[in-house]
C-alpha atoms as a PDB file:
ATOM      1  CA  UNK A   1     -53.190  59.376  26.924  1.00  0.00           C
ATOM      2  CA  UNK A   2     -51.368  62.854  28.368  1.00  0.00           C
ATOM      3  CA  UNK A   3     -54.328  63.301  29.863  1.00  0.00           C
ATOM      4  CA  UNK A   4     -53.239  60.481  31.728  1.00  0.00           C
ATOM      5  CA  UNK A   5     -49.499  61.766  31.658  1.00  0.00           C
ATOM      6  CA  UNK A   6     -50.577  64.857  33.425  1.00  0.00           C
ATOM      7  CA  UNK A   7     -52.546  63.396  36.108  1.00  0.00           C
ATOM      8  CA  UNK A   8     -49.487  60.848  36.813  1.00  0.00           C
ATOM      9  CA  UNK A   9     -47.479  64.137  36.945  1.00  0.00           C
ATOM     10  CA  UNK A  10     -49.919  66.014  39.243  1.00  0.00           C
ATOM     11  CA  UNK A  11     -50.180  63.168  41.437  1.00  0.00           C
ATOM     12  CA  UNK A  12     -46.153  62.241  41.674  1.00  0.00           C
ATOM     13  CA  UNK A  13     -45.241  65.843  42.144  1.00  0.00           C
ATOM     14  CA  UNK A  14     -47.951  66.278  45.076  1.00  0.00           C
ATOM     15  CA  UNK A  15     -46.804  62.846  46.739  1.00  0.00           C
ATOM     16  CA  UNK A  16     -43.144  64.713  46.527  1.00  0.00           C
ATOM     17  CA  UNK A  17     -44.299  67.772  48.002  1.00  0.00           C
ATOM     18  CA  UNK A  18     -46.469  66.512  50.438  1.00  0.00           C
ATOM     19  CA  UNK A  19     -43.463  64.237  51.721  1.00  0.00           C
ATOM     20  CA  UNK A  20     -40.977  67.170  51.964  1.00  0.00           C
ATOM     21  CA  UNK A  21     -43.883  68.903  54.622  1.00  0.00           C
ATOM     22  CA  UNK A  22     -43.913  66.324  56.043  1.00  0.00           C
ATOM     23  CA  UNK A  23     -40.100  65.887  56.456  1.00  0.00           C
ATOM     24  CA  UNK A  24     -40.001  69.148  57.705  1.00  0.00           C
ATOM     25  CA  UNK A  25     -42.832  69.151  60.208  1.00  0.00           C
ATOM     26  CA  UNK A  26     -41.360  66.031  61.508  1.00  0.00           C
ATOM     27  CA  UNK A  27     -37.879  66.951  61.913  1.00  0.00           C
ATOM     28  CA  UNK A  28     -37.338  70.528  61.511  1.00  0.00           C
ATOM     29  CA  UNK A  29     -34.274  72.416  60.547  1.00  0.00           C
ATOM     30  CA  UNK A  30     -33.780  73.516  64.574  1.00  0.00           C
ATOM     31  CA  UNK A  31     -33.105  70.377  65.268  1.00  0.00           C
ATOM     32  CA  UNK A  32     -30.353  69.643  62.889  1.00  0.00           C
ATOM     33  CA  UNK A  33     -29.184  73.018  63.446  1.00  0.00           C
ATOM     34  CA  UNK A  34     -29.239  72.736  68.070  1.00  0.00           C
ATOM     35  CA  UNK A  35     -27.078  68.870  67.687  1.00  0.00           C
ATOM     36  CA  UNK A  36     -24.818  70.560  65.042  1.00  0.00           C
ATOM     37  CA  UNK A  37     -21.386  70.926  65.786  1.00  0.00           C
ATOM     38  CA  UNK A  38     -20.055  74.023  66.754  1.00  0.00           C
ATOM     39  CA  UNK A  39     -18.590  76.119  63.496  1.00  0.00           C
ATOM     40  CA  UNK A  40     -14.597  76.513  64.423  1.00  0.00           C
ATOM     41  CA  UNK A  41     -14.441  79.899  62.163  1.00  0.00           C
ATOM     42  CA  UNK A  42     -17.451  81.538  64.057  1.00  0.00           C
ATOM     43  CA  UNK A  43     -16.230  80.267  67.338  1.00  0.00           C
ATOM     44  CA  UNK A  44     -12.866  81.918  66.711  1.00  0.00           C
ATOM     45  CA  UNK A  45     -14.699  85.061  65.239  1.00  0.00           C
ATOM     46  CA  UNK A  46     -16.292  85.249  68.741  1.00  0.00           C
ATOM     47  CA  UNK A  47     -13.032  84.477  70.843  1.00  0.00           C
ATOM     48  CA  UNK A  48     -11.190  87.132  68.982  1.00  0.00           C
ATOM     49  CA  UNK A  49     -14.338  89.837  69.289  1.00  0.00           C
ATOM     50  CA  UNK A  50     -15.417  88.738  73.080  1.00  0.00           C
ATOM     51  CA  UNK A  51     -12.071  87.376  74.846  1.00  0.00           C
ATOM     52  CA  UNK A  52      -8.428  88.354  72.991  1.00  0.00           C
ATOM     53  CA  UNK A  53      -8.613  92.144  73.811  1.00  0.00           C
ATOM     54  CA  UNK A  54      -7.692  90.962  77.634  1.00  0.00           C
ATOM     55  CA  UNK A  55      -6.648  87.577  77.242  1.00  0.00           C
ATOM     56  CA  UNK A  56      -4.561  87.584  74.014  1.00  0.00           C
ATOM     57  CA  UNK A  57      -5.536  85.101  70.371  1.00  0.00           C
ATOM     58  CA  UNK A  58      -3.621  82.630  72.287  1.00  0.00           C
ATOM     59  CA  UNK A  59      -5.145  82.178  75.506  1.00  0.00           C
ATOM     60  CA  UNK A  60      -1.792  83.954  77.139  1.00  0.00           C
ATOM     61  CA  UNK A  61      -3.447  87.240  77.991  1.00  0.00           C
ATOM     62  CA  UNK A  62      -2.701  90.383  76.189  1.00  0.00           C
ATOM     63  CA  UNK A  63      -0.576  93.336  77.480  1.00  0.00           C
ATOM     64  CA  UNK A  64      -4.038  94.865  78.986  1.00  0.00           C
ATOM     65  CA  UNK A  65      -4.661  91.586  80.409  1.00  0.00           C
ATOM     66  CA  UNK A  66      -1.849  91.048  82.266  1.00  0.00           C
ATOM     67  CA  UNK A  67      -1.556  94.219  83.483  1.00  0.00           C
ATOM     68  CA  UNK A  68      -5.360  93.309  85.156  1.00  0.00           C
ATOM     69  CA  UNK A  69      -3.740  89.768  86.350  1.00  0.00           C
ATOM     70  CA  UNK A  70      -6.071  87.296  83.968  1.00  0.00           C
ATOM     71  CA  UNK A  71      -5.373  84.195  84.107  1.00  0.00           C
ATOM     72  CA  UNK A  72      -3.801  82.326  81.318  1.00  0.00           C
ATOM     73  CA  UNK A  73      -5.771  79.677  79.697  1.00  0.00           C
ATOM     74  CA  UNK A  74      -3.458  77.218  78.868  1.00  0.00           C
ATOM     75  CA  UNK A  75      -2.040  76.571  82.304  1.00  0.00           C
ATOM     76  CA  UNK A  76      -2.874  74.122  84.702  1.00  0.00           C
ATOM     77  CA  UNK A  77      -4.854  76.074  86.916  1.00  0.00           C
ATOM     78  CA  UNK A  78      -7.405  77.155  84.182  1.00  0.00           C
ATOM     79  CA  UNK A  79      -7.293  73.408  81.944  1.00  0.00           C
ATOM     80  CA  UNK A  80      -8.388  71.658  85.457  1.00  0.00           C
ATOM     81  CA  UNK A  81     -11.674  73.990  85.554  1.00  0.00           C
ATOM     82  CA  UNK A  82     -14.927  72.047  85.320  1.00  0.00           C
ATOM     83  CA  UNK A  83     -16.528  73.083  82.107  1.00  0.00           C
ATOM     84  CA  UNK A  84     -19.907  74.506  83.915  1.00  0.00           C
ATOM     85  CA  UNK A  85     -17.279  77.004  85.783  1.00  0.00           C
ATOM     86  CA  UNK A  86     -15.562  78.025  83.032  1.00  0.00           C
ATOM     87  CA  UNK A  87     -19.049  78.671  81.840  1.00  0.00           C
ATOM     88  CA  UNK A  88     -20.403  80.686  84.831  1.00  0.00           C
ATOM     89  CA  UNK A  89     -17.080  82.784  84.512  1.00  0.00           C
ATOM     90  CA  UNK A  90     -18.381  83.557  81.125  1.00  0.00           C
ATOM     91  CA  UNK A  91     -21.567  84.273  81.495  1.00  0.00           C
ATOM     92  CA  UNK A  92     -21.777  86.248  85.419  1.00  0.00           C
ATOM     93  CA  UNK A  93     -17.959  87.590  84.579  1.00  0.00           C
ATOM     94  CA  UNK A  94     -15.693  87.693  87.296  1.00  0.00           C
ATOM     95  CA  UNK A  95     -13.512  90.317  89.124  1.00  0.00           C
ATOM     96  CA  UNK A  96     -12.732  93.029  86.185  1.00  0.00           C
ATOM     97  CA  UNK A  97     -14.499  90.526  83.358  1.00  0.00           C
ATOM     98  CA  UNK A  98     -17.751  91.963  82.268  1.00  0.00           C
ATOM     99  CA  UNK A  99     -20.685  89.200  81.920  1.00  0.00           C
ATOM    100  CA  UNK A 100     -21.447  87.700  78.443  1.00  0.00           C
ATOM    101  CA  UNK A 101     -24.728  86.295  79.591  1.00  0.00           C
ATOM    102  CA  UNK A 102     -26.721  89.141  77.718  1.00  0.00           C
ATOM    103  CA  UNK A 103     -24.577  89.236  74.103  1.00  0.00           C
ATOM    104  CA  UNK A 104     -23.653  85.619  73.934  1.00  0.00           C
ATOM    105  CA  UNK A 105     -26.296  82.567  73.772  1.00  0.00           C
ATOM    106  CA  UNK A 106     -25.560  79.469  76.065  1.00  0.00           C
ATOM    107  CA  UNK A 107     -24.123  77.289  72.939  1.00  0.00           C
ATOM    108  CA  UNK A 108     -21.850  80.234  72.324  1.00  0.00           C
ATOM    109  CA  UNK A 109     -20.739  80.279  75.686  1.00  0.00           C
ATOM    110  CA  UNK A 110     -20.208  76.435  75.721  1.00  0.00           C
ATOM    111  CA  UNK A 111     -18.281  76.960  72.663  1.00  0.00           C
ATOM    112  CA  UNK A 112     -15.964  78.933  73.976  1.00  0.00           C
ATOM    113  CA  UNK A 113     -15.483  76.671  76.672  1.00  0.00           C
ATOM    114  CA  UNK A 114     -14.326  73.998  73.972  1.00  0.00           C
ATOM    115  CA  UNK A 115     -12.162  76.687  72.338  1.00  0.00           C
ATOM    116  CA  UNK A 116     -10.344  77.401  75.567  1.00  0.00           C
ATOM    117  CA  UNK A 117      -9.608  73.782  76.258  1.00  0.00           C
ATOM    118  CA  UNK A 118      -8.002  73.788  72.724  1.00  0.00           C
ATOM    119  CA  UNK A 119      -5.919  76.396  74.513  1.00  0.00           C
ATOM    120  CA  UNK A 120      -4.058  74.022  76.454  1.00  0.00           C
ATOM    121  CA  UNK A 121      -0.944  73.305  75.799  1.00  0.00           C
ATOM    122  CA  UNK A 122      -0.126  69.762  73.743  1.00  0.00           C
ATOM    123  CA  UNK A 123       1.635  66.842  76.050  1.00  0.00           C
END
């Protein structure tokens, strides 16, 4: 009879395994991971590493950045941008802003696109 046992155990714990492959092989982590939302801390992280220096934690523009002219990303002018040129701006640069298109992957560039329209400010 645990002869039995076992081979009931060997055969439920290779049915488990074998459906966790094939879980895995049919939809892979990637996946999840490319349709997940955008993590808010990380995005910040980047803002504050990539954009603030010139254009302030608030979208204003720092002292350095005004004294360049950048725009500030709460008005109007910048909220009324289609996303894919907001996106271009990031990634070629424009002007006196460097390109990001070489230290920042496309969903982090489309991130910060969402962050800057959370820039805008609040009707």
């Amino acid at each position: 009879m645990s002869l039995d046992k076992a081979r009931y155990s060997v055969i439920c714990t290779s049915a488990i395994l074998g459906a966790v492959v094939a879980g895995l092989t049919l939809f892979p982590i990637s996946t999840v991971r490319a349709n997940a939302a955008p993590d808010s801390a990380a995005v910040t992280a980047t803002f504050r590493t990539k954009c603030a220096l010139c254009h302030g934690p608030d979208g204003s523009g720092s002292e350095v950045g005004k004294s360049m002219n950048v725009p500030d990303f709460r008005t109007q002018a910048v909220q009324k941008l289609q996303d894919a040129e907001l996106a271009q701006v990031i990634s070629d640069g424009k002007g006196g802003m460097p390109s990001f298109k070489n230290s920042l992957s496309t969903d982090q560039i489309q991130a910060l696109v969402t962050h800057i329209r959370t820039l805008a400010p609040k009707k």
